[in-house]
Protein backbone atom coordinates (compact mmCIF):
# COMPACT_ATOMS: atom_id res chain seq x y z
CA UNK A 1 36.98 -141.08 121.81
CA UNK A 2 38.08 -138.58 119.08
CA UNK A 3 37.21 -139.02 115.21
CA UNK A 4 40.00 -140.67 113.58
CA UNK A 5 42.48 -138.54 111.22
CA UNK A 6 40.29 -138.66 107.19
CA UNK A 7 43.77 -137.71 105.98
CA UNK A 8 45.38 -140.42 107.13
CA UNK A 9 45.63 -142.78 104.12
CA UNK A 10 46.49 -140.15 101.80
CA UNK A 11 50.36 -139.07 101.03
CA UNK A 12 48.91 -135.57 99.49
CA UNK A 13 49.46 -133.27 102.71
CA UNK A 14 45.81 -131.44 104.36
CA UNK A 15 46.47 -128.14 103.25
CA UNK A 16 47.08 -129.44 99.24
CA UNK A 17 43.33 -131.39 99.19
CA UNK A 18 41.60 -128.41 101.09
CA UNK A 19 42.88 -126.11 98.57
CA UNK A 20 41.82 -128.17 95.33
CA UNK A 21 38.59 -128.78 96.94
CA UNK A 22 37.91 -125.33 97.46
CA UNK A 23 39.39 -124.26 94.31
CA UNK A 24 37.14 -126.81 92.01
CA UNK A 25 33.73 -126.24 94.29
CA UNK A 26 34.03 -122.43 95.24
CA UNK A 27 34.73 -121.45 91.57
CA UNK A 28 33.62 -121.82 88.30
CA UNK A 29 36.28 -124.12 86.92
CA UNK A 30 36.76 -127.39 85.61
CA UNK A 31 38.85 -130.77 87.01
CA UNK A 32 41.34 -129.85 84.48
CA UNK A 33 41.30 -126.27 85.08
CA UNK A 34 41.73 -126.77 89.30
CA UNK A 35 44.90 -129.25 87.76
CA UNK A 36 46.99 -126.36 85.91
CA UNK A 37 46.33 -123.83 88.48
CA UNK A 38 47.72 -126.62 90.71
CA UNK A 39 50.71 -127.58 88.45
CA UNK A 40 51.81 -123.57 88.70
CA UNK A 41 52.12 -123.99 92.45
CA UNK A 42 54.31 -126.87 91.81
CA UNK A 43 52.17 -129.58 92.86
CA UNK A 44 51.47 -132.14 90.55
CA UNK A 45 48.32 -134.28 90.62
CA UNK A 46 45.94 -135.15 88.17
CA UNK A 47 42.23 -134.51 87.48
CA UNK A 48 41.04 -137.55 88.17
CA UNK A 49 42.63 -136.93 91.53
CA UNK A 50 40.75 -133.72 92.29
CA UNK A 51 37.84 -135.45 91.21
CA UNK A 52 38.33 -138.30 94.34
CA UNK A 53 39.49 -135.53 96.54
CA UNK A 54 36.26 -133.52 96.30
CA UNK A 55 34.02 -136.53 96.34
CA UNK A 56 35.63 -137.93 99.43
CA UNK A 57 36.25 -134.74 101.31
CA UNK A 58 33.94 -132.12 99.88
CA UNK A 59 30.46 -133.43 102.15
CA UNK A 60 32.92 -134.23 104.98
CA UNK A 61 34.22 -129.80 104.69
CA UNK A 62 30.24 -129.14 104.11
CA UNK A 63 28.89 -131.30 106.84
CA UNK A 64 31.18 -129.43 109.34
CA UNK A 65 30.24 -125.85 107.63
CA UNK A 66 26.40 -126.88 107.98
CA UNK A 67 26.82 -128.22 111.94
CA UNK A 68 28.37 -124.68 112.79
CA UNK A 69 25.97 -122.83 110.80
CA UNK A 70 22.93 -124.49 111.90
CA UNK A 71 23.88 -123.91 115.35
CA UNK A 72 24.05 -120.00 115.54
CA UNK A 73 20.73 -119.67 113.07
CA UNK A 74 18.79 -121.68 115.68
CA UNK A 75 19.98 -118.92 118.09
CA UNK A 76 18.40 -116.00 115.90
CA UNK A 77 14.84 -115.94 114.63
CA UNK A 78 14.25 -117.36 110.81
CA UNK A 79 11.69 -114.66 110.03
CA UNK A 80 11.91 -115.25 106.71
CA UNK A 81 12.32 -117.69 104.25
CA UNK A 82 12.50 -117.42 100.04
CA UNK A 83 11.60 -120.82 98.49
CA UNK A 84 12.45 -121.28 94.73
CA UNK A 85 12.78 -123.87 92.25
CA UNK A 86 14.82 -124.09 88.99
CA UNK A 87 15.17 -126.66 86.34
CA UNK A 88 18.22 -128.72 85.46
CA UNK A 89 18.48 -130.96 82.50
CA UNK A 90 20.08 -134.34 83.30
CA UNK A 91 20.29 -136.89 79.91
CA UNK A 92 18.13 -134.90 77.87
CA UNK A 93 15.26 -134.70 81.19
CA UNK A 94 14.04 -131.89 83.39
CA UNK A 95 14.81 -132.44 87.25
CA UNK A 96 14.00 -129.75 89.56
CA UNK A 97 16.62 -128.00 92.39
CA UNK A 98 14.53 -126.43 94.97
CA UNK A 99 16.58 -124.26 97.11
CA UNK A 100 15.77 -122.17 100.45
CA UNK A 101 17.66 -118.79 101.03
CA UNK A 102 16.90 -116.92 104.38
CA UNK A 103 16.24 -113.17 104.54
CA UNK A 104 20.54 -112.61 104.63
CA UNK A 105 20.79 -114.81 101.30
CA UNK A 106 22.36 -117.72 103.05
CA UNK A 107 21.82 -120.79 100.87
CA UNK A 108 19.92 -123.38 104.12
CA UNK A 109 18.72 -125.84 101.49
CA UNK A 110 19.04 -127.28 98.39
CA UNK A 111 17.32 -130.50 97.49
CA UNK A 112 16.49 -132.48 93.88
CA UNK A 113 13.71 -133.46 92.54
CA UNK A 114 12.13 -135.34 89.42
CA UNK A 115 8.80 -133.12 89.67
CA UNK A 116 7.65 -130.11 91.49
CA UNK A 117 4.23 -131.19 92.75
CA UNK A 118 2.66 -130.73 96.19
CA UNK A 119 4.78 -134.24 97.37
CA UNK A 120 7.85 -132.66 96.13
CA UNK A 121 7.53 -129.45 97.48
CA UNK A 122 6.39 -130.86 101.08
CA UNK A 123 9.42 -132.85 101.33
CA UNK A 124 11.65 -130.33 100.24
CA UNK A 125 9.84 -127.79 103.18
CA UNK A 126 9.67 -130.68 105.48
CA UNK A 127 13.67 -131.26 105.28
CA UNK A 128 14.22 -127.52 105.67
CA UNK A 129 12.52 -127.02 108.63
CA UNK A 130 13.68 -129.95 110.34
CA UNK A 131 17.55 -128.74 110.51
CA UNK A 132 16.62 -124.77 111.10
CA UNK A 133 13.00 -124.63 112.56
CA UNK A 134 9.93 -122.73 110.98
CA UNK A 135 9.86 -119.54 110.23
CA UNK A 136 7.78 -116.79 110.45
CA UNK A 137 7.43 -116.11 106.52
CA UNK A 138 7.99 -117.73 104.06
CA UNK A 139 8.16 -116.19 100.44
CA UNK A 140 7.74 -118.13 97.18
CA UNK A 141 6.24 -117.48 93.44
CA UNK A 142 3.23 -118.43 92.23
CA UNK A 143 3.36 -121.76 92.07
CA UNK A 144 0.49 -123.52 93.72
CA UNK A 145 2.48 -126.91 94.61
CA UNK A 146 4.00 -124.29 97.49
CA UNK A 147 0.42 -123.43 98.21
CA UNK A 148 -0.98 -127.23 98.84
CA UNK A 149 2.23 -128.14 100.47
CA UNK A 150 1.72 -124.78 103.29
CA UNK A 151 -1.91 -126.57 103.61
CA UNK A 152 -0.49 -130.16 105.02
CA UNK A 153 1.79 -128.35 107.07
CA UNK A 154 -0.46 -125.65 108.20
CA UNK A 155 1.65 -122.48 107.82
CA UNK A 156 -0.43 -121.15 104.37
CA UNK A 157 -1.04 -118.08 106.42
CA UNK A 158 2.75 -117.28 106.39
CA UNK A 159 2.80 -117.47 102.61
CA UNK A 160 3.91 -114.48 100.45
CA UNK A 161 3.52 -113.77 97.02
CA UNK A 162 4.52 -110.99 94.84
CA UNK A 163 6.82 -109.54 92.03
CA UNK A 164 9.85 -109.07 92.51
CA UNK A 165 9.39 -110.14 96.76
CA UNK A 166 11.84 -113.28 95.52
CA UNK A 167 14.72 -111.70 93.68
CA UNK A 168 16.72 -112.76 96.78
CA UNK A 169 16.71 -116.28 96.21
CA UNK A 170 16.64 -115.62 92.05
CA UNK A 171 19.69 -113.88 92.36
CA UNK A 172 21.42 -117.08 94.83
CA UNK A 173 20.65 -119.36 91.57
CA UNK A 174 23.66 -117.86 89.67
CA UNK A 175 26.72 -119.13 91.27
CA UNK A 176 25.21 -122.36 91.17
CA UNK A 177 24.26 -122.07 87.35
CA UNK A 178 28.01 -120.63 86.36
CA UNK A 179 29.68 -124.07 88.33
CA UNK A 180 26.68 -126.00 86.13
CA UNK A 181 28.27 -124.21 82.67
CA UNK A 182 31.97 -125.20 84.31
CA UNK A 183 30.66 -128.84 84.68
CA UNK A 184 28.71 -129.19 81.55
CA UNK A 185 25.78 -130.17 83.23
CA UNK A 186 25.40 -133.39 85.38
CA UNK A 187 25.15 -137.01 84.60
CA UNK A 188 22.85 -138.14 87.33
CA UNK A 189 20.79 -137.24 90.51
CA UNK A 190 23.00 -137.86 92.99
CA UNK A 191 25.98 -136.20 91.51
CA UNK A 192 23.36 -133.07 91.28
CA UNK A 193 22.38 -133.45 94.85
CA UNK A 194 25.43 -134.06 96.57
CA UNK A 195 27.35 -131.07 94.33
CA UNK A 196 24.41 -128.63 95.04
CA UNK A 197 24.07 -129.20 98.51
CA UNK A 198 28.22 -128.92 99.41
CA UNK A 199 28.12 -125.66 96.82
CA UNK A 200 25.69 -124.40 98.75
CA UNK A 201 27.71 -124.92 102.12
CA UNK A 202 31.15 -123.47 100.77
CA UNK A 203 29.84 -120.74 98.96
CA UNK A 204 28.06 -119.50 102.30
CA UNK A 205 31.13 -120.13 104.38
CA UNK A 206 33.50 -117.80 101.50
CA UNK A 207 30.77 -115.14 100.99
CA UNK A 208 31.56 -111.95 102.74
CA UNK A 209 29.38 -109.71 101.07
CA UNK A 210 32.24 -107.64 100.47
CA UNK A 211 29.51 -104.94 99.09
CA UNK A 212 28.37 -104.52 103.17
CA UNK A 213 32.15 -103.70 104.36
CA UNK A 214 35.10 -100.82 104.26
CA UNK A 215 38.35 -102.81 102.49
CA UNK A 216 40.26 -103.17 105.90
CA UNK A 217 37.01 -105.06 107.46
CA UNK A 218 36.62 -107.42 104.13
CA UNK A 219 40.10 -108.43 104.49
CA UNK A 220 40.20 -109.36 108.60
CA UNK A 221 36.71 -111.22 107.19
CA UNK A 222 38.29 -112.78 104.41
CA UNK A 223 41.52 -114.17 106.28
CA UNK A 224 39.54 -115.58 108.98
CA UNK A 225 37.53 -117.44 106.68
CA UNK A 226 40.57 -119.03 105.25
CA UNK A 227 42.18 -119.70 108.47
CA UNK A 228 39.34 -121.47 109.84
CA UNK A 229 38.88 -123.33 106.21
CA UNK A 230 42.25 -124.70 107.19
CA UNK A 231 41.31 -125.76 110.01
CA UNK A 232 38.49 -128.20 109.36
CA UNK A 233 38.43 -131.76 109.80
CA UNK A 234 41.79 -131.25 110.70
């Protein structure tokens, strides 16, 4: 039996919602913002339609980015891991976004937390390595909730520790902090959790690492990333 059509009840064609989706979650701009570029293409919508197009459709675009992903890293070895935390102020209070970034900088986890203690940090581990397995190393700062969590799990021996060892996933916070500035910050937990973690997905799925490439490869890269972002859940 196949999945039934998640476009059917809309009039909006596929190709219009993919585009604002990808346009208000890929970059740094605002409902209003992802509305004007819209209006110049002559499409006319409103911001408070992006807004239900993105909530509806933008887990349903990362949850088929994540299936595909997860499925070729299982195939490779996840020798190593960079585990980092960073704070994110929700009504005035500090909640904590602890993200996992393999060796290649791909984004595997992000996950929200009130506190960054040894409970927080095991679940966050625990989550990560149930959806890509454990790997070999795993680096992280100095923090000593890592260090207690490694202990239940028994992998402390795989631990790392260093300066500058984690720039990798300290550098992966910054798309994430520019869509936070777009946003002006979050109004609750699960808006946090559900933005970070399909952020995550779409900005793996659109970075090339353009930096790695001649301008002839980047461009067969980049426009078959787009035509297989038109393609989903279609």
């Amino acid at each position: 039996m196949t999945n039934p059509n998640p476009f059917r009840y809309f009039k909006t064609s596929p190709e219009v919602i993919r585009l604002a989706v990808m346009m208000y979650v890929r970059f740094p701009l605002s409902l209003r913002n992802v509305e004007d570029l819209l209006h110049e293409r002559g499409i006319e919508v409103s911001y408070e339609t992006v807004r239900a197009w993105w909530n509806r459709f933008g887990p349903l675009f990362a949850a088929e980015i994540r299936k595909k992903r997860v499925q070729q890293q299982r195939a490779y070895s996840n020798w190593r891991w960079h585990l980092d935390e960073v704070f994110v102020r929700i009504n005035g209070e500090n909640h904590y976004l602890w993200r996992a970034v393999d060796h290649e900088g791909e984004v595997l986890e992000a996950y929200v937390t009130k506190k960054r203690d040894r409970r927080a940090a095991l679940r966050f581990m625990k989550k990560a390595m149930k959806r890509y397995g454990r790997p070999r190393v795993i680096v992280t700062d100095r923090l000593r909730s890592y260090r207690a969590a490694m202990k239940v799990i028994g992998n402390a021996d795989r631990q790392e520790t260093g300066r500058w060892l984690n720039n990798r996933v300290e550098n992966s916070h910054q798309p994430f902090r520019r869509r936070e500035r777009a946003m002006l910050r979050f109004r609750s937990t699960k808006t946090l959790q559900k933005f970070a973690s399909v952020h995550s997905s779409i900005h793996n799925y659109f970075n090339q690492e353009c930096h790695l490439y001649n301008r002839q490869t980047f461009k067969l890269n980049r426009t078959a990333v787009l035509d297989a972002w038109r393609q989903l859940a279609a």
